[in-house]
Protein backbone atom coordinates (compact mmCIF):
# COMPACT_ATOMS: atom_id res chain seq x y z
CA UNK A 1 78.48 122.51 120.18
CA UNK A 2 81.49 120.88 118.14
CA UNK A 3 81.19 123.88 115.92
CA UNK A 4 81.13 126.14 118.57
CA UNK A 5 84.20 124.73 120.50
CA UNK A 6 86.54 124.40 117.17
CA UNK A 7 85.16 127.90 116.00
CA UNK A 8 86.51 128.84 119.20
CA UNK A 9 89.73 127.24 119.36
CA UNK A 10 90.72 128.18 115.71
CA UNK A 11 89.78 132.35 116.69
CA UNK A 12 91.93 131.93 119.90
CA UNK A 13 94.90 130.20 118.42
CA UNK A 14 94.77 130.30 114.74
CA UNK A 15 95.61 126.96 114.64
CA UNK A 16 94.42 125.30 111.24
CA UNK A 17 90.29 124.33 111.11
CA UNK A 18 91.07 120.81 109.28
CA UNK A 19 93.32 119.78 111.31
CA UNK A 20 90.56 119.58 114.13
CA UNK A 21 87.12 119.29 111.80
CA UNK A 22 88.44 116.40 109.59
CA UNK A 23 89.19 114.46 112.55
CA UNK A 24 86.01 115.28 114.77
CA UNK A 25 83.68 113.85 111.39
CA UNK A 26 85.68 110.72 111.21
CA UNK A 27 84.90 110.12 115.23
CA UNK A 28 81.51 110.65 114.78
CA UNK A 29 81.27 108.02 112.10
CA UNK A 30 81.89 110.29 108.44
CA UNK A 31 82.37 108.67 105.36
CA UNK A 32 86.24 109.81 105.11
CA UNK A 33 85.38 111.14 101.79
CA UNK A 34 82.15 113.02 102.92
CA UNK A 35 84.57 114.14 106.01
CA UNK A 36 86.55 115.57 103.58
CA UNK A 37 84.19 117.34 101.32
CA UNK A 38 82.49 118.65 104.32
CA UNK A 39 85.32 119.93 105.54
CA UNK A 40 86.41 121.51 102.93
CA UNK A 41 82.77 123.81 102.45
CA UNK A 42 83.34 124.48 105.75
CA UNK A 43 86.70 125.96 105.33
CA UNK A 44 85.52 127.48 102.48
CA UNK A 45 82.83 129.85 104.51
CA UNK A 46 84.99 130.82 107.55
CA UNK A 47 88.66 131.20 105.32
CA UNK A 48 86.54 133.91 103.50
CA UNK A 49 85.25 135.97 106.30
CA UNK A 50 89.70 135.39 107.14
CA UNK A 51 89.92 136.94 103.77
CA UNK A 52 87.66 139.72 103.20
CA UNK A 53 89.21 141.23 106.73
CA UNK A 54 92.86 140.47 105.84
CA UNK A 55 92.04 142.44 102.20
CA UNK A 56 90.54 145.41 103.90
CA UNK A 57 93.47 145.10 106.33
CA UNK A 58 95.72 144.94 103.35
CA UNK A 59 97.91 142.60 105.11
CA UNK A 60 98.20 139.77 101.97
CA UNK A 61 101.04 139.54 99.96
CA UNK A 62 99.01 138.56 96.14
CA UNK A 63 102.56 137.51 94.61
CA UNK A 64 103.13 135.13 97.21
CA UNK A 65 99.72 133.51 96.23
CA UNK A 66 100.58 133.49 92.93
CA UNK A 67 103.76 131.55 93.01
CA UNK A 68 102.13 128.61 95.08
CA UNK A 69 99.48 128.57 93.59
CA UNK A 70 100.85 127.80 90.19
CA UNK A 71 101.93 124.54 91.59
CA UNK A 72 98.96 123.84 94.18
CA UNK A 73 96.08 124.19 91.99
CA UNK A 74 97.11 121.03 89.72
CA UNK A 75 98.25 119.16 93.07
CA UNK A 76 94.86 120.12 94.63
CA UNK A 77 93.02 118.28 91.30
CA UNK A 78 95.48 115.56 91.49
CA UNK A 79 95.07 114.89 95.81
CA UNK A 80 91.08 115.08 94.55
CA UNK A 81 91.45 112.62 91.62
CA UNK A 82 93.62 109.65 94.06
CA UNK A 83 91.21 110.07 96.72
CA UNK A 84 88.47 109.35 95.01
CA UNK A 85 90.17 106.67 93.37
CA UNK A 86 90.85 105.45 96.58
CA UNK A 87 87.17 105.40 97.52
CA UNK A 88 86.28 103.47 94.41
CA UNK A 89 88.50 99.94 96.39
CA UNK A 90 86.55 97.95 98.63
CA UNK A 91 84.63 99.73 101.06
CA UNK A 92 86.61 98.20 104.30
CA UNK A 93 90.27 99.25 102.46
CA UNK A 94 89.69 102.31 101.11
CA UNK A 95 88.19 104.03 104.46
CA UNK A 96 91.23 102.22 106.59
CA UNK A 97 93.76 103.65 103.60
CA UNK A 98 92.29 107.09 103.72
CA UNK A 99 91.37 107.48 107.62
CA UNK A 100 95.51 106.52 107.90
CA UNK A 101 96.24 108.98 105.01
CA UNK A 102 94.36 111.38 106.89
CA UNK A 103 96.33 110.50 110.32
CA UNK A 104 99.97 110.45 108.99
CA UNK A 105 98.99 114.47 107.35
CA UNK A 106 97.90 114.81 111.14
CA UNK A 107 100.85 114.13 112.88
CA UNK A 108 103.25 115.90 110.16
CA UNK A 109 101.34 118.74 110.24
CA UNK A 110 101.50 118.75 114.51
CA UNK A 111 105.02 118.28 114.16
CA UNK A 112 105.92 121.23 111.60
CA UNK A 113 103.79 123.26 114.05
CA UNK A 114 106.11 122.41 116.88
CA UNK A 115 108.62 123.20 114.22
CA UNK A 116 107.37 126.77 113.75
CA UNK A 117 106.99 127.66 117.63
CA UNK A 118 110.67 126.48 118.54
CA UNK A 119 113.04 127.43 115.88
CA UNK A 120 113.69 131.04 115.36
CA UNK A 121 112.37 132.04 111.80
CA UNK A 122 115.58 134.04 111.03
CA UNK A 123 117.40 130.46 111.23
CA UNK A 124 114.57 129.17 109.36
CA UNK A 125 115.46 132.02 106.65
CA UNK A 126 118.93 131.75 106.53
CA UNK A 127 119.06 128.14 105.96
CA UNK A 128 116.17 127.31 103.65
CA UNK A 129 115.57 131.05 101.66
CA UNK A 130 116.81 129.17 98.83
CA UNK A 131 114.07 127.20 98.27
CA UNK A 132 111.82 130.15 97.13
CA UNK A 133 112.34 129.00 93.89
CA UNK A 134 111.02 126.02 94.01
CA UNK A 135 107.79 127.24 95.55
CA UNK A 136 105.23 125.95 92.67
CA UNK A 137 106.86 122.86 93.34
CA UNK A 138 106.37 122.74 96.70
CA UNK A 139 102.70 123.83 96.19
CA UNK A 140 101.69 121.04 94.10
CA UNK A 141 103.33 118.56 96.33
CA UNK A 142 101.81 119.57 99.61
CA UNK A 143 98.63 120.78 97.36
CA UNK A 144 98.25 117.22 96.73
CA UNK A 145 98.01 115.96 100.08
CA UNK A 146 95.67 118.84 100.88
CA UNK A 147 93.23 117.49 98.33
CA UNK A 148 93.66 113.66 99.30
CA UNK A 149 93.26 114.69 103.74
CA UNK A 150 91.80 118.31 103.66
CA UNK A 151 94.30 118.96 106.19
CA UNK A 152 97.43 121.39 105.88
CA UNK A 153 96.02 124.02 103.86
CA UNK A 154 96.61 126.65 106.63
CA UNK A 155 99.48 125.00 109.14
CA UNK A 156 101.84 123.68 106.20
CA UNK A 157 101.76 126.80 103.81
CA UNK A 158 102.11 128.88 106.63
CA UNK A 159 105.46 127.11 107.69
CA UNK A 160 106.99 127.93 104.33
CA UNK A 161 105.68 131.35 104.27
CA UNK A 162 107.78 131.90 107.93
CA UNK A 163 110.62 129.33 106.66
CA UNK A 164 111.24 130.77 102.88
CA UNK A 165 109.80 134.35 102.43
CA UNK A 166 110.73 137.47 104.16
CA UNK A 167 107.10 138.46 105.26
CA UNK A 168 106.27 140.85 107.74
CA UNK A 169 104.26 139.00 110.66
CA UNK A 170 101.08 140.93 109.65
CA UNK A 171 100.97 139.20 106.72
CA UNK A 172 101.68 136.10 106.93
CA UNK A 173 98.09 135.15 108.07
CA UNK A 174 96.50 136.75 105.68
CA UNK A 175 98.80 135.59 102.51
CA UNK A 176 98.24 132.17 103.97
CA UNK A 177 94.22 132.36 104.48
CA UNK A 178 94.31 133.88 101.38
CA UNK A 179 96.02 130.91 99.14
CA UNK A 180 94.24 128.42 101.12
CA UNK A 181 90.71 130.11 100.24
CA UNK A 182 91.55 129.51 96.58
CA UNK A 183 92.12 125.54 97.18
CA UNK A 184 89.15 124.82 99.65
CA UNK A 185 87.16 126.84 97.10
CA UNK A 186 88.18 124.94 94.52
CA UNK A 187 88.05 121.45 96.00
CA UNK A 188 84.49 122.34 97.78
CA UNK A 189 83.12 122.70 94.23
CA UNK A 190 84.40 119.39 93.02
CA UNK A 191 83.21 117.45 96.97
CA UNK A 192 79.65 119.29 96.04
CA UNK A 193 79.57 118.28 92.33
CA UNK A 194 80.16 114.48 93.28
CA UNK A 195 77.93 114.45 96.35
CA UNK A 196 80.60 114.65 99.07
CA UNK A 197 79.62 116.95 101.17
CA UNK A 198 77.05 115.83 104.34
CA UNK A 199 75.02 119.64 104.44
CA UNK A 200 72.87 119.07 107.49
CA UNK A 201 76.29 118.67 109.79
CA UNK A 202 77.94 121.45 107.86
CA UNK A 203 74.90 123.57 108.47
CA UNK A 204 75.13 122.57 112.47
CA UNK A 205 79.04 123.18 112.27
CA UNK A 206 78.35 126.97 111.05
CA UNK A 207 75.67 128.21 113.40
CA UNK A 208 78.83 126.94 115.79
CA UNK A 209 81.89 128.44 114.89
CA UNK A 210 81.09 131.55 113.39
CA UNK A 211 79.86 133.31 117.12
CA UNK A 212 82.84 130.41 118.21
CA UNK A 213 85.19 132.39 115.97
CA UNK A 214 84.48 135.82 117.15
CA UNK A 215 84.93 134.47 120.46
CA UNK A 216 88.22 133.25 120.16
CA UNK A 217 89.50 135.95 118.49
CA UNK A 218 88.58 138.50 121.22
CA UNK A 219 89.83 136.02 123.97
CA UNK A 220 93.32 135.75 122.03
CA UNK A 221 93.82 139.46 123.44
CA UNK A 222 93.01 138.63 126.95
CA UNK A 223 94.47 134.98 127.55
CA UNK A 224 97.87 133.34 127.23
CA UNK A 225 97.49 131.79 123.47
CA UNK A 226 101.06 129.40 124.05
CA UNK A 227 99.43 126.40 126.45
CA UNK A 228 96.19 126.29 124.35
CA UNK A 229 98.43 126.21 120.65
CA UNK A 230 100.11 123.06 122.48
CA UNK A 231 96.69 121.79 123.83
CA UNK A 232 95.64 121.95 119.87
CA UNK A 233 98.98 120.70 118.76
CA UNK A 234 98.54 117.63 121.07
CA UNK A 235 95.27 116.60 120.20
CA UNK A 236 95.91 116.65 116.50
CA UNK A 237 98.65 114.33 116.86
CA UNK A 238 96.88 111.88 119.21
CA UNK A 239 93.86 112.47 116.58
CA UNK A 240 96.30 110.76 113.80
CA UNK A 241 97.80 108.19 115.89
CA UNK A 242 94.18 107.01 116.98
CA UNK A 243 93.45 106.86 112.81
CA UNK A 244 95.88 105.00 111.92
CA UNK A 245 96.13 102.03 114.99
């Protein structure tokens, strides 16, 4: 039913999977780290169906990709590497330090949502097109804190795709899904090759979204998408306040 639900609210909205699935393990009582890895398969599997329709659609901008992903590859290995570090402290701190890790990524990544729905991407271009060069940079710093939370894969790359790059609004979902694919990929073969991954929810969490999914997306023609984005956006920031009280 949790599949089903976020499945549902990520096809209506497009608001990021992580940023609702990370959370939801950790309430049921997930390792943080087996959250994580979870999490990650799981984005893995429904960011590719994303794909494969954006690349028949040709609505991805491969150059784009390219550029953060030069920089968010190494921070993805990096985010991997400290979290795991992290898990290797005393059971009691490391959980506390990653669930609040995990909750301050939450409420940034609520806020730069906001961000995105209120301010005018034009002023967004005009004041921050500059940074484009610095984009590897930027994708190994917020690849980093993918790899250590699982969350902002989708929601944080996306910003900088409105904020930076002069992409047409078909594309900027699918140059986004696309990038993120290769880092959940990625850091869903390193959570399965240390045992971080729980597959009996993740199986439960697929039968779920996927009809969840297809859903959503079909009731995103037919429904006002606005009040349920801010619905989303305020349940992943009460999600990160609740993890780190």
């Amino acid at each position: 039913m949790g599949g089903f639900i976020i499945g549902g609210l990520i096809g209506l909205t497009g608001v990021g999977g992580a940023s609702l699935l990370t959370p939801f393990l950790l309430f049921l009582g997930a390792n943080p780290v087996v959250a994580i890895g979870t999490d990650f398969l799981f984005n893995t599997v429904t960011k590719f169906l994303g794909f494969m329709t954006h690349l028949r659609q040709k609505t991805i901008e491969f150059g784009i990709v390219k550029e953060l992903a030069w920089g968010s590859i190494p921070g993805i290995f990096l985010g991997i590497i400290i979290l795991h570090l992290l898990n290797t402290l005393e059971i009691g701190s490391s959980q506390l330090l990653i669930k609040h890790l995990i909750g301050y990524v939450l409420i940034l990544t609520s806020l730069l949502t906001i961000l995105q729905l209120t301010l005018p991407s034009k002023y967004l271009k005009e004041k921050l097109v500059s940074l484009r060069k610095l984009t590897p940079l930027f994708g190994f710093i917020i690849g980093t804190f993918v790899g250590m939370t699982s969350v902002g894969s989708g929601s944080i790359f996306g910003l900088f795709l409105l904020s930076v790059y002069r992409v047409a609004p078909s594309k900027v979902a699918g140059t986004d899904i696309a990038h993120a694919l290769i880092l959940v990929a990625i850091s869903s073969l390193i959570m399965v090759g240390t045992n971080s991954v729980n597959y009996s929810i993740l199986i439960l969490l697929l039968i779920g979204s996927i009809p969840g999914v297809f859903i959503g997306s079909k009731l995103a023609t037919k429904l006002p998408v606005l009040p349920f984005k801010l619905i989303i956006i305020f349940i992943i920031a009460t999600s990160g306040i609740y993890l780190i009280k």
